[in-house]
N, C-alpha and C. Protein backbone atom coordinates (compact mmCIF):
# COMPACT_ATOMS: atom_id res chain seq x y z
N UNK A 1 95.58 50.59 60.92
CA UNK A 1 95.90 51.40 59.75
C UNK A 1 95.01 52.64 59.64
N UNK A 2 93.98 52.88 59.70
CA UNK A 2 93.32 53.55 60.03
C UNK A 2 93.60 54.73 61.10
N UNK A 3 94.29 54.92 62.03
CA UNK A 3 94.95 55.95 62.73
C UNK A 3 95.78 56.78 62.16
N UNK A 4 96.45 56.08 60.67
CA UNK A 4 97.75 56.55 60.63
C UNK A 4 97.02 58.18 59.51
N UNK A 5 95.84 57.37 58.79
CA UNK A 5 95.09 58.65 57.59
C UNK A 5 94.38 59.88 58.54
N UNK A 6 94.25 59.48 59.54
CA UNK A 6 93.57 60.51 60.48
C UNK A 6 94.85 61.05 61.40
N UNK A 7 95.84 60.15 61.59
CA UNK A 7 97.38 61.21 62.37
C UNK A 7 97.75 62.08 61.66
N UNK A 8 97.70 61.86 60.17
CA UNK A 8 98.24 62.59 59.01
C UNK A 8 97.47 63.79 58.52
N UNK A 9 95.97 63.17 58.77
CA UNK A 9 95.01 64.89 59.06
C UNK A 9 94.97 65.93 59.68
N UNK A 10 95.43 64.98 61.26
CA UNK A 10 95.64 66.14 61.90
C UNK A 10 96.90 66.88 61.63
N UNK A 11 98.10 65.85 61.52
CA UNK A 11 99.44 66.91 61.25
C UNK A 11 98.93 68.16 60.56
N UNK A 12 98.78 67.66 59.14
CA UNK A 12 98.17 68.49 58.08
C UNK A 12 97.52 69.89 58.83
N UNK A 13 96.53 69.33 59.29
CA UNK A 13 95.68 70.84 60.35
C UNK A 13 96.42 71.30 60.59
N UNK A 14 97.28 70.99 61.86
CA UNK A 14 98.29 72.06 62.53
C UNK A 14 99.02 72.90 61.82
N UNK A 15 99.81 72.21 60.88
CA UNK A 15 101.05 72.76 60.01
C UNK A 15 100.52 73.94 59.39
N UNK A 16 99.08 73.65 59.01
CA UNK A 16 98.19 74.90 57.85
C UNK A 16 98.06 75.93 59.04
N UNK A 17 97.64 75.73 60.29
CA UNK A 17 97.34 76.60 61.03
C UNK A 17 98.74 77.29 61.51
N UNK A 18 99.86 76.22 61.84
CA UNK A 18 100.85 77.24 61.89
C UNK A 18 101.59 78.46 60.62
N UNK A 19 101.16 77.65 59.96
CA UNK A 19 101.73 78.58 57.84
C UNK A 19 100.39 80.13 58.52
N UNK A 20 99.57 79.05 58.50
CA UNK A 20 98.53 80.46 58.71
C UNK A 20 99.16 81.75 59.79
N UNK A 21 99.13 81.45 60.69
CA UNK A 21 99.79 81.91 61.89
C UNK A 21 100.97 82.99 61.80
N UNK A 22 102.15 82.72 61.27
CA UNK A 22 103.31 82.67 60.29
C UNK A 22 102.65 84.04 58.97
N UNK A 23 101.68 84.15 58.72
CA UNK A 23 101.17 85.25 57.71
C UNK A 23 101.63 86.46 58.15
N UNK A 24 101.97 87.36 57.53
CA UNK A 24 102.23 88.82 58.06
C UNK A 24 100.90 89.49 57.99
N UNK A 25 100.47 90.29 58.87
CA UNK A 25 99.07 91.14 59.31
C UNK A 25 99.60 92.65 57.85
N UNK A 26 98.11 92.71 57.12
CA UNK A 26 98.45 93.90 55.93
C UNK A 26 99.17 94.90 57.18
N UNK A 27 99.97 95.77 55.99
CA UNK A 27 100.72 96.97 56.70
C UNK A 27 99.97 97.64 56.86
N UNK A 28 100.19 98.72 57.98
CA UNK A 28 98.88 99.73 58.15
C UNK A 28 99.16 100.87 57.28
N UNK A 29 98.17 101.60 56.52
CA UNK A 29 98.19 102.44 55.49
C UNK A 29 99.25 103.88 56.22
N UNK A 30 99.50 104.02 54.98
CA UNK A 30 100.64 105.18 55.63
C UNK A 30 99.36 106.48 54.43
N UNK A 31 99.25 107.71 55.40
CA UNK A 31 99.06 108.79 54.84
C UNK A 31 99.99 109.93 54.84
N UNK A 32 99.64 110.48 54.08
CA UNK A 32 100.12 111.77 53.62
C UNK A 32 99.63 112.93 54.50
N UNK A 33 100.98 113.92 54.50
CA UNK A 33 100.49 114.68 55.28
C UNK A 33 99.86 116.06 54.43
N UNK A 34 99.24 116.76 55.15
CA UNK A 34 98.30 117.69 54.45
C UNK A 34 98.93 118.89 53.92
N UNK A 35 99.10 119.62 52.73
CA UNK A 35 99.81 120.05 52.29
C UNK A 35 99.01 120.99 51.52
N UNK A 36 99.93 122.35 50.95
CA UNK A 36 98.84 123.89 50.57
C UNK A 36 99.76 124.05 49.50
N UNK A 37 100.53 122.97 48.90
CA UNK A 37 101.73 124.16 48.03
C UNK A 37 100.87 124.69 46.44
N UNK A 38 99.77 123.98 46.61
CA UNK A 38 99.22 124.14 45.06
C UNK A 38 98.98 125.06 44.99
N UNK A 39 98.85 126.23 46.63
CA UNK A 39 97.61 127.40 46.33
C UNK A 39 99.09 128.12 46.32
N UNK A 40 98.56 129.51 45.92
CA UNK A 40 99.33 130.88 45.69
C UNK A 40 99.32 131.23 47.20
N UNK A 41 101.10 131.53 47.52
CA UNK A 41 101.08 132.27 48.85
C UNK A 41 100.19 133.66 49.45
N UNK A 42 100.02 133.84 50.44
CA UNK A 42 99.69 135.18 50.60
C UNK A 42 100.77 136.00 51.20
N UNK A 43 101.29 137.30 50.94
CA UNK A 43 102.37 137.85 51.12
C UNK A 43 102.07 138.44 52.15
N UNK A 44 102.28 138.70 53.66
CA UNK A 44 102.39 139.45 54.96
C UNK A 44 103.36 140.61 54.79
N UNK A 45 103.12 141.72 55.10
CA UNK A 45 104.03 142.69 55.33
C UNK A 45 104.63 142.82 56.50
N UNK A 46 105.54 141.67 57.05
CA UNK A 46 106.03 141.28 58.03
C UNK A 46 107.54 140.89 58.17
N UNK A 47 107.75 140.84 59.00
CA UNK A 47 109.33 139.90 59.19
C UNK A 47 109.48 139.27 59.84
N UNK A 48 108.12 138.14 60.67
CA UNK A 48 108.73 137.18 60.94
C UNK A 48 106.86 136.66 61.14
N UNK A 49 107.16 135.23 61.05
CA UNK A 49 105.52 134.76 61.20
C UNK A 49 105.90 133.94 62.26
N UNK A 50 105.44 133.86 63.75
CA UNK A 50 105.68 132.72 64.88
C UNK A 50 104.23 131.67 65.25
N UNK A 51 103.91 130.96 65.53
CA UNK A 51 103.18 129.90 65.74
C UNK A 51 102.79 129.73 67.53
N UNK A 52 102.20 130.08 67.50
CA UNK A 52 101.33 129.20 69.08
C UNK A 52 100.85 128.33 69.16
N UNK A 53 101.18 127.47 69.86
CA UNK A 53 99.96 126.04 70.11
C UNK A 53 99.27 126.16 71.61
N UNK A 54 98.03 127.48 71.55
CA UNK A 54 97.63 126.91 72.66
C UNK A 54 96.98 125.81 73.15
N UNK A 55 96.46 124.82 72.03
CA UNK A 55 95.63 123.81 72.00
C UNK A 55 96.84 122.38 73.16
N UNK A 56 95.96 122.12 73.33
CA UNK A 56 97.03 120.83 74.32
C UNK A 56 95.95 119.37 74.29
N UNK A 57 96.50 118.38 74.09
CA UNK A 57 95.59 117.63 73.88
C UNK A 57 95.45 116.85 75.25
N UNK A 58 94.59 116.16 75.81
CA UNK A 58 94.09 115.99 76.83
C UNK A 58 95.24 114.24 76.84
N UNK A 59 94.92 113.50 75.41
CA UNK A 59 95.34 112.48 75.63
C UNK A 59 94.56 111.14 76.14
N UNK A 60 93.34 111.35 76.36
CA UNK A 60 92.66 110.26 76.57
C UNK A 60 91.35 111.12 76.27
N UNK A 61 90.22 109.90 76.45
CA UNK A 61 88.97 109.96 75.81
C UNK A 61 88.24 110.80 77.25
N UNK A 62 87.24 111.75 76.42
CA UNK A 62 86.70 111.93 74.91
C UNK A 62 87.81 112.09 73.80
N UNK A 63 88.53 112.61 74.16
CA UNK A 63 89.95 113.30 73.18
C UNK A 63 90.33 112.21 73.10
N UNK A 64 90.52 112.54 71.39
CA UNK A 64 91.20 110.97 70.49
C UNK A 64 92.33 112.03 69.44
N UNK A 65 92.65 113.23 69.78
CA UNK A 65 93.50 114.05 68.76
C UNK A 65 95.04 112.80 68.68
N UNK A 66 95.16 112.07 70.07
CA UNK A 66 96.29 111.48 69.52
C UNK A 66 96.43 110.00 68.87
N UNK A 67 94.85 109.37 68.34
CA UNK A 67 95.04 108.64 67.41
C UNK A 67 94.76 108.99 65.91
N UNK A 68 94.75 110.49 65.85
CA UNK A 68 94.58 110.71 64.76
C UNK A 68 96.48 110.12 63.41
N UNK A 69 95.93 109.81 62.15
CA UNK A 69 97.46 109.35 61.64
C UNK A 69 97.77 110.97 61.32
N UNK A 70 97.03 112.27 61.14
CA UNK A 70 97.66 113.41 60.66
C UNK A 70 97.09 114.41 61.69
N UNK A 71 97.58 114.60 62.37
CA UNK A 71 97.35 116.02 63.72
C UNK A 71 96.69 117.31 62.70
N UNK A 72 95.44 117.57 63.41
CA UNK A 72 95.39 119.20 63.07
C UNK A 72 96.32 119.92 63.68
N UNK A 73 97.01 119.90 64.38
CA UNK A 73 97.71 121.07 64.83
C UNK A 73 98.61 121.19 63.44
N UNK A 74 99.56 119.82 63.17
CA UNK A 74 100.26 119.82 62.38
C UNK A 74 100.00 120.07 60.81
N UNK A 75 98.99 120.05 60.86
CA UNK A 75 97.88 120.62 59.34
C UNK A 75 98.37 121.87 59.41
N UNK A 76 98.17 122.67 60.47
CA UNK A 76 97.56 124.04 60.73
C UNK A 76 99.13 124.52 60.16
N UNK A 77 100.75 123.71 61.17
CA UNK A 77 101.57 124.30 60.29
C UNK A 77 101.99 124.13 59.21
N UNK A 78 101.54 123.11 58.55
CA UNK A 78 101.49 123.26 57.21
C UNK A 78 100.98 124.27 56.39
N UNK A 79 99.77 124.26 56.67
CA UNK A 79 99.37 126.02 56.00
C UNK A 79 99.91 126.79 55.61
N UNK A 80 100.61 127.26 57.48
CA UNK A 80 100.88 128.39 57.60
C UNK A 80 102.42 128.25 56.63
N UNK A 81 103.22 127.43 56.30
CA UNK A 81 104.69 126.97 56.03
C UNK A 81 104.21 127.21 54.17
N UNK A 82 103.05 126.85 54.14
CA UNK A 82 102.75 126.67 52.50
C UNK A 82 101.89 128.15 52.05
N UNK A 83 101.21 128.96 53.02
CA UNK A 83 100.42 129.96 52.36
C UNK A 83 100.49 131.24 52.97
N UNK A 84 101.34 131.28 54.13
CA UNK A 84 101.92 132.76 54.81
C UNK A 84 103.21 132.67 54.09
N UNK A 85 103.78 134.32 53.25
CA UNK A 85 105.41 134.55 53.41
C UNK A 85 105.12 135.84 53.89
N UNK A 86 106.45 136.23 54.38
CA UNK A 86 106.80 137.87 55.15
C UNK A 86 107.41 138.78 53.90
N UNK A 87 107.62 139.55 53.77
CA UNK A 87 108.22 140.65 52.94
C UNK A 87 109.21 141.07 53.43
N UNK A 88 109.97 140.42 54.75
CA UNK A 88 110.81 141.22 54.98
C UNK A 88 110.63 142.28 55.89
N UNK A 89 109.66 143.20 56.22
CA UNK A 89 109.53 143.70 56.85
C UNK A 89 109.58 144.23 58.49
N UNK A 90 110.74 144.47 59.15
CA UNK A 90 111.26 144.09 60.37
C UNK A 90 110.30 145.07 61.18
N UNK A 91 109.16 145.79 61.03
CA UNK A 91 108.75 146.20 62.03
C UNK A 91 107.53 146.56 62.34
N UNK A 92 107.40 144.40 62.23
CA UNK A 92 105.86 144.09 61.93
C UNK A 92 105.98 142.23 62.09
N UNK A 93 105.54 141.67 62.91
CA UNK A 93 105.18 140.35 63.52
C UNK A 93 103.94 139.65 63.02
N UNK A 94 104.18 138.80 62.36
CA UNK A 94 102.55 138.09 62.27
C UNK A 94 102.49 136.43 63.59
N UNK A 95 101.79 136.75 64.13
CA UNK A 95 101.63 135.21 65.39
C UNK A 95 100.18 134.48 64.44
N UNK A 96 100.44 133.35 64.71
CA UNK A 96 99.51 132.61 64.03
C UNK A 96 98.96 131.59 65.26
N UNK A 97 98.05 131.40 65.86
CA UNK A 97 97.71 131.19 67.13
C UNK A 97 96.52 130.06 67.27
N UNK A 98 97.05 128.31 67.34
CA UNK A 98 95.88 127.45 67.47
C UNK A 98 95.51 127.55 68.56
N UNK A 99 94.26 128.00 68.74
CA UNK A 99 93.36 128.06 69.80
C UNK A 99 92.63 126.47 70.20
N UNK A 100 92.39 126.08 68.85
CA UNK A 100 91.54 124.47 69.21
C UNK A 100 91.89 123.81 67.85
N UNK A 101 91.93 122.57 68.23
CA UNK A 101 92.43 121.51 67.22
C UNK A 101 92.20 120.03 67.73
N UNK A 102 91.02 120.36 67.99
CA UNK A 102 90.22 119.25 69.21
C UNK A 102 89.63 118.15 67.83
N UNK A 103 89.77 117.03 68.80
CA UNK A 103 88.83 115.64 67.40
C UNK A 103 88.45 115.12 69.08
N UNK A 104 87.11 115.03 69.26
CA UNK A 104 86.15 114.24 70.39
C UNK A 104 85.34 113.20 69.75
N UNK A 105 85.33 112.23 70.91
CA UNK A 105 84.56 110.89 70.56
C UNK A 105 83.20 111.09 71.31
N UNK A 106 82.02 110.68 70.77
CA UNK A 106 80.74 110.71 71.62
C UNK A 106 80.33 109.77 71.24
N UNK A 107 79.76 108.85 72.58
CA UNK A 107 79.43 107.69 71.91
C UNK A 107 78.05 107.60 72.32
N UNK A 108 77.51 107.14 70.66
CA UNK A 108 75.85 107.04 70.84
C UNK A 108 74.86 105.56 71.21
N UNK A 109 73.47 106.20 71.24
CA UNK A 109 72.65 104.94 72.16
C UNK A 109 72.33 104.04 70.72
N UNK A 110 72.83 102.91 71.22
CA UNK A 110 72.31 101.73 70.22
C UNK A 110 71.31 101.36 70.55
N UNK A 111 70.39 100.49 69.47
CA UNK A 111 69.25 99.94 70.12
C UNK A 111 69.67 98.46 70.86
N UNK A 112 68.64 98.22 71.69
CA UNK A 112 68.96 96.73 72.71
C UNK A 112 67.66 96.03 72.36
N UNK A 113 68.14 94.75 72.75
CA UNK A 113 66.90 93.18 72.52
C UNK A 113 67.59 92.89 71.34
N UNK A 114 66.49 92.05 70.93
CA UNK A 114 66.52 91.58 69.67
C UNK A 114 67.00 92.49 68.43
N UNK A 115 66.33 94.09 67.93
CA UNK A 115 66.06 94.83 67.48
C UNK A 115 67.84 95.43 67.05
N UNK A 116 68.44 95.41 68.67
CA UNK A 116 69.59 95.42 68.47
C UNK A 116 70.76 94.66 67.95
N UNK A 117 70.30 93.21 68.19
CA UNK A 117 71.13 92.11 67.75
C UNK A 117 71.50 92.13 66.01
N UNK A 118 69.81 92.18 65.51
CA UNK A 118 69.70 92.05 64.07
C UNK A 118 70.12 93.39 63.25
N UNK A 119 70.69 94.71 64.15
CA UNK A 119 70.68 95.97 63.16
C UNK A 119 71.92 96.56 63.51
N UNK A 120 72.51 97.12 62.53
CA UNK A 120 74.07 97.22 62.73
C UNK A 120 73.54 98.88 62.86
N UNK A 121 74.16 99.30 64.19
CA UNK A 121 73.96 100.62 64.44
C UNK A 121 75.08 101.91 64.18
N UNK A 122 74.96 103.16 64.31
CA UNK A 122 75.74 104.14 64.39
C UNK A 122 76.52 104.02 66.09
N UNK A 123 77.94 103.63 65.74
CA UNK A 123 78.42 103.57 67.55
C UNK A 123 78.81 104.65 67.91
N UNK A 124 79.69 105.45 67.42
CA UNK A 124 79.77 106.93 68.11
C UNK A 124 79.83 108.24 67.12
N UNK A 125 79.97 109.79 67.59
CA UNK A 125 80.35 110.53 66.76
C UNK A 125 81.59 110.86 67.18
N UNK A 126 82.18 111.73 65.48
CA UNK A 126 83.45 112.47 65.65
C UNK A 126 83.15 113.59 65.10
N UNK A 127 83.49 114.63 66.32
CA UNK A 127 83.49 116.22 65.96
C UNK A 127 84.77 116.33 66.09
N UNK A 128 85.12 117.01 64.97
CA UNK A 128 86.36 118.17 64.87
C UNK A 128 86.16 119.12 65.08
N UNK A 129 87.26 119.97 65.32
CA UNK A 129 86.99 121.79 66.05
C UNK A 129 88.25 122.12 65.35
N UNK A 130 88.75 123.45 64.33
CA UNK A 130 89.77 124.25 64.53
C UNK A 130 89.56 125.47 64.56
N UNK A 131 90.19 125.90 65.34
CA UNK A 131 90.18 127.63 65.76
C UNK A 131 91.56 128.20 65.85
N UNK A 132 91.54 128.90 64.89
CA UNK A 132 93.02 129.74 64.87
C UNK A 132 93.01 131.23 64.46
N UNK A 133 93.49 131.94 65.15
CA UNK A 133 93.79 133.37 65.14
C UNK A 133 94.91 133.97 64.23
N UNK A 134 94.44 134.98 63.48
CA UNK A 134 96.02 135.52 62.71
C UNK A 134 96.31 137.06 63.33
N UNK A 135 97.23 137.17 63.74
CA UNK A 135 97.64 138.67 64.84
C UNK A 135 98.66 139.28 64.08
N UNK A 136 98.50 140.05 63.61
CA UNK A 136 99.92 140.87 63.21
C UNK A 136 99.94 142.41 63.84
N UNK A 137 101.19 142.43 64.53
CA UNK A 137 101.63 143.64 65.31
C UNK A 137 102.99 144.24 64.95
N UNK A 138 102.64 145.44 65.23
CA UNK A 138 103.39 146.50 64.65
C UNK A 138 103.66 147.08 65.94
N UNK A 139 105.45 147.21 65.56
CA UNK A 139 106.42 148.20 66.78
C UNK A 139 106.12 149.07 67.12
N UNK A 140 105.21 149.88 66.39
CA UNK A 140 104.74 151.16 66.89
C UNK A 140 103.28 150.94 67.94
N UNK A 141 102.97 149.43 67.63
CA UNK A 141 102.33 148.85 68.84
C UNK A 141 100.62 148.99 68.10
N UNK A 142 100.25 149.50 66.82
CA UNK A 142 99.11 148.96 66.30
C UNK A 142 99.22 147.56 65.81
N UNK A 143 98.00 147.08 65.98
CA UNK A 143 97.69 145.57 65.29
C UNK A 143 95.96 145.17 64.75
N UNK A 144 96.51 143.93 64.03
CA UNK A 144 94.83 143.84 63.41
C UNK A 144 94.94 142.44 63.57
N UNK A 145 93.92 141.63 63.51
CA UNK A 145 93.59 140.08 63.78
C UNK A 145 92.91 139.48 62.94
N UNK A 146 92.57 138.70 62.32
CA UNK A 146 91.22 137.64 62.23
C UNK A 146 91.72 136.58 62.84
N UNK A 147 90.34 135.81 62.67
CA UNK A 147 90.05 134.43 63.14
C UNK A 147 89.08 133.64 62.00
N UNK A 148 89.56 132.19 62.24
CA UNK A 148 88.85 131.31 61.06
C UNK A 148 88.53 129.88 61.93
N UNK A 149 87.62 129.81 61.75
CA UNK A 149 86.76 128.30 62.72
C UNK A 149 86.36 127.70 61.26
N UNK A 150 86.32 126.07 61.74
CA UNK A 150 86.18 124.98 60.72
C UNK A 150 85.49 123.90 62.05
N UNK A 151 84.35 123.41 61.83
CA UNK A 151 84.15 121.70 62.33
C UNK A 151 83.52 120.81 60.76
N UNK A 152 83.91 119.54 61.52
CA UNK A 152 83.49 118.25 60.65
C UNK A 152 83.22 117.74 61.97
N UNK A 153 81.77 117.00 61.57
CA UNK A 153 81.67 115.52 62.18
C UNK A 153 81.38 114.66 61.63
N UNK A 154 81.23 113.01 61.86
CA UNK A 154 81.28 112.02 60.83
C UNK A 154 80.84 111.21 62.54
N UNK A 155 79.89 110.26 62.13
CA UNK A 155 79.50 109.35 62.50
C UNK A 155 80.11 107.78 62.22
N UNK A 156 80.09 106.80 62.97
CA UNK A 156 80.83 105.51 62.34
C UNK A 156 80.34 104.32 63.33
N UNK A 157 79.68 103.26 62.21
CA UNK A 157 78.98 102.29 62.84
C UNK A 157 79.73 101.32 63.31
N UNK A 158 79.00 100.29 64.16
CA UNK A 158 79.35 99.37 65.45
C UNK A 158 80.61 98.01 64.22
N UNK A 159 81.29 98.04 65.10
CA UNK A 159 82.14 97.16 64.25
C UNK A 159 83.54 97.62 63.39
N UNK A 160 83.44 98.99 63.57
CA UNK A 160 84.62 99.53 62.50
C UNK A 160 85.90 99.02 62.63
N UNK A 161 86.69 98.32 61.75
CA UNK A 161 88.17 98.33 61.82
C UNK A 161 88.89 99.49 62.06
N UNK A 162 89.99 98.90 62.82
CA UNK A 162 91.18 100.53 63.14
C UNK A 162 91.45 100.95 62.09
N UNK A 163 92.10 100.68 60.62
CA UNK A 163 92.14 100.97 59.07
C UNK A 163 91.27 102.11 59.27
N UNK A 164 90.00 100.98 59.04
CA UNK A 164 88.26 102.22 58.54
C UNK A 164 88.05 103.02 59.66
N UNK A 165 88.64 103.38 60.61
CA UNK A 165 88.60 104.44 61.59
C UNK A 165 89.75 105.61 60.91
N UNK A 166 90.83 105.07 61.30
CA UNK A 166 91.74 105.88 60.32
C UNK A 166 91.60 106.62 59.64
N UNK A 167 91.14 106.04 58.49
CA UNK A 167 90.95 106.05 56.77
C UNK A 167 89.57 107.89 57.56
N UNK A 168 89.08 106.97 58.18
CA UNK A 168 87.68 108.13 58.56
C UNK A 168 88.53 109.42 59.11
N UNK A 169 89.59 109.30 60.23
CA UNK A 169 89.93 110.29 61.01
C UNK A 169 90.84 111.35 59.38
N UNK A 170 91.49 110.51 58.55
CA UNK A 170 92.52 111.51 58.19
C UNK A 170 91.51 112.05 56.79
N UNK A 171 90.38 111.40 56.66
CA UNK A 171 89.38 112.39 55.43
C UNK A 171 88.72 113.68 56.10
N UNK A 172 88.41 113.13 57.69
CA UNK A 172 87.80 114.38 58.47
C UNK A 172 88.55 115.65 58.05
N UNK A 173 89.91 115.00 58.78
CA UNK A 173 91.11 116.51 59.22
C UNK A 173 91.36 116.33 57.86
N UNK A 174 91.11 116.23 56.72
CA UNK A 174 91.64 116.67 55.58
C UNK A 174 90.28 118.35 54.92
N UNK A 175 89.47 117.28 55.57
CA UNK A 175 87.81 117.92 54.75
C UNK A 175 88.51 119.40 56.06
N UNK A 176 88.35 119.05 57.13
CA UNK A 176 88.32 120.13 58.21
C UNK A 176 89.30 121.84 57.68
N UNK A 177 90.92 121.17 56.85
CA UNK A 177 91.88 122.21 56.63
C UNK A 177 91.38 122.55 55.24
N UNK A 178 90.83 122.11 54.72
CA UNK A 178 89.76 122.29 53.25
C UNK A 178 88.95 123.41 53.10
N UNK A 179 87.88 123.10 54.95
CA UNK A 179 87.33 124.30 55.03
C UNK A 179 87.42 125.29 55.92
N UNK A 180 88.89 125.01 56.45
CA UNK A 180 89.45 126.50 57.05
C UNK A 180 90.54 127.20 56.28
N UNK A 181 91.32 126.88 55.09
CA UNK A 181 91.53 127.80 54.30
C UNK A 181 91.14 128.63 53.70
N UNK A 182 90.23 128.72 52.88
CA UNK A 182 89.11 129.27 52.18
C UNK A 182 88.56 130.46 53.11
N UNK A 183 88.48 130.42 54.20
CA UNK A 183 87.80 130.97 55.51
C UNK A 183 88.83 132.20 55.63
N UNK A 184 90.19 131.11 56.30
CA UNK A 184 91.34 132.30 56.41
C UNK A 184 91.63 133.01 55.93
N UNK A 185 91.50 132.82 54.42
CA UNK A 185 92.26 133.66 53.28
C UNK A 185 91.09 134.49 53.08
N UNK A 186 89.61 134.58 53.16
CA UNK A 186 88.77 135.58 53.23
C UNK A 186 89.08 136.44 53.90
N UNK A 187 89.12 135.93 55.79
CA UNK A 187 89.51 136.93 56.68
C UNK A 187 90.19 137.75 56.09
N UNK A 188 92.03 137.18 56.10
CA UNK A 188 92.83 138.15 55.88
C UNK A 188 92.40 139.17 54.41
N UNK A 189 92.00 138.57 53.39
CA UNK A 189 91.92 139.72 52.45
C UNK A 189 90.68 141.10 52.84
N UNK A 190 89.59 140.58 53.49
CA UNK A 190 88.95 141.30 53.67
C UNK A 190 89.10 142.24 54.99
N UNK A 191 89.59 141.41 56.17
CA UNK A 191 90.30 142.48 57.58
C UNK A 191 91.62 143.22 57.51
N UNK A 192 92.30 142.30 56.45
CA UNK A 192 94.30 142.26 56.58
C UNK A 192 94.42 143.07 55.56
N UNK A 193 93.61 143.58 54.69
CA UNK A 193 94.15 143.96 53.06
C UNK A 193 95.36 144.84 53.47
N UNK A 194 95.34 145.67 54.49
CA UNK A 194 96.62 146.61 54.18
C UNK A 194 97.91 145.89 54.65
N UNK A 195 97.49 144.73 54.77
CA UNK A 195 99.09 143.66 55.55
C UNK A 195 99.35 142.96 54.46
N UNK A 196 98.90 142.75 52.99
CA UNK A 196 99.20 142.33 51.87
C UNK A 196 99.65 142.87 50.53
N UNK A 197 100.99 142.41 50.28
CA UNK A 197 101.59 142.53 49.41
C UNK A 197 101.11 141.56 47.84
């Protein structure tokens, strides 16, 4: 008799471990993509605004641009979709030109022995890079330019969940288009003034 309270334990185990098993894993957080509509457009005296991506992402490490959940590149056209309009003006081009939209992994020296066992360290860094050019040319073949550079880096210790990596990558590239607006819209008012309406 005695077999039968301990057969019945174990059933018990299994069944919990299969219910367990059987759990759905949390959904992975969905973000938002980065967006400018709050700010006031800037008006181009242009007729048409085109986009370059010279940036290309490598696709493997150091380059992690493609686990980011929100692309700088795709930031960048957001911007441009939320804070460049044209006037109409057919004889006059604005190119808007990502040069870099780089997110690199560097991974740093932990301590070893003991020293290491007991201390939860910094495991790698993340630098961001954006670099983008604003070109506007005229048929008669004058033109004027700026440029606006932004980095973030953020450090992240040994152990991070993919979530808390995430969560880290899309505050970077948020902080990063944060502080290359501000930048851009200097340029242009202070290089571009006569390209604004």
């Amino acid at each position: 008799m005695a077999g039968i309270p301990r057969f019945l334990a174990i059933v018990t185990l299994l069944m919990t471990t299969a219910l367990f098993g059987c759990a759905k894993a949390p959904p992975n957080p969905v973000y938002p993509e980065i967006t400018f509509q709050h700010l006031n457009p800037l008006y181009l005296n242009v007729g048409e605004i085109k986009i370059i991506d010279e940036f290309k992402p490598p696709l493997k490490l150091p380059h992690v641009e493609h686990e980011l959940p929100v692309s700088i590149d795709q930031s960048v056209r957001n911007w441009v979709r939320d804070r460049l309009r044209t006037t109409g003006n057919s004889s006059a081009v604005a190119t808007v030109t990502i040069k870099d939209a780089s997110a690199v992994e560097k991974g740093l020296q932990k301590e070893t022995g003991l020293k290491g066992i007991i201390t939860k360290d910094q495991s790698e860094l993340y630098e961001f890079h954006l670099l983008v050019e604003l070109k506007i040319t005229e048929i008669s073949g004058s033109s004027a330019f700026v440029t606006a550079e932004a980095t973030r880096s953020k450090s992240v210790p040994e152990g991070i969940t993919l979530n808390q990596r995430e969560k880290m990558y899309f505050t970077q590239v948020e902080a990063l288009m944060r502080a290359f607006d501000p930048e851009m819209e200097k340029n242009i008012r202070t290089f571009m003034g006569a390209y604004l309406r």
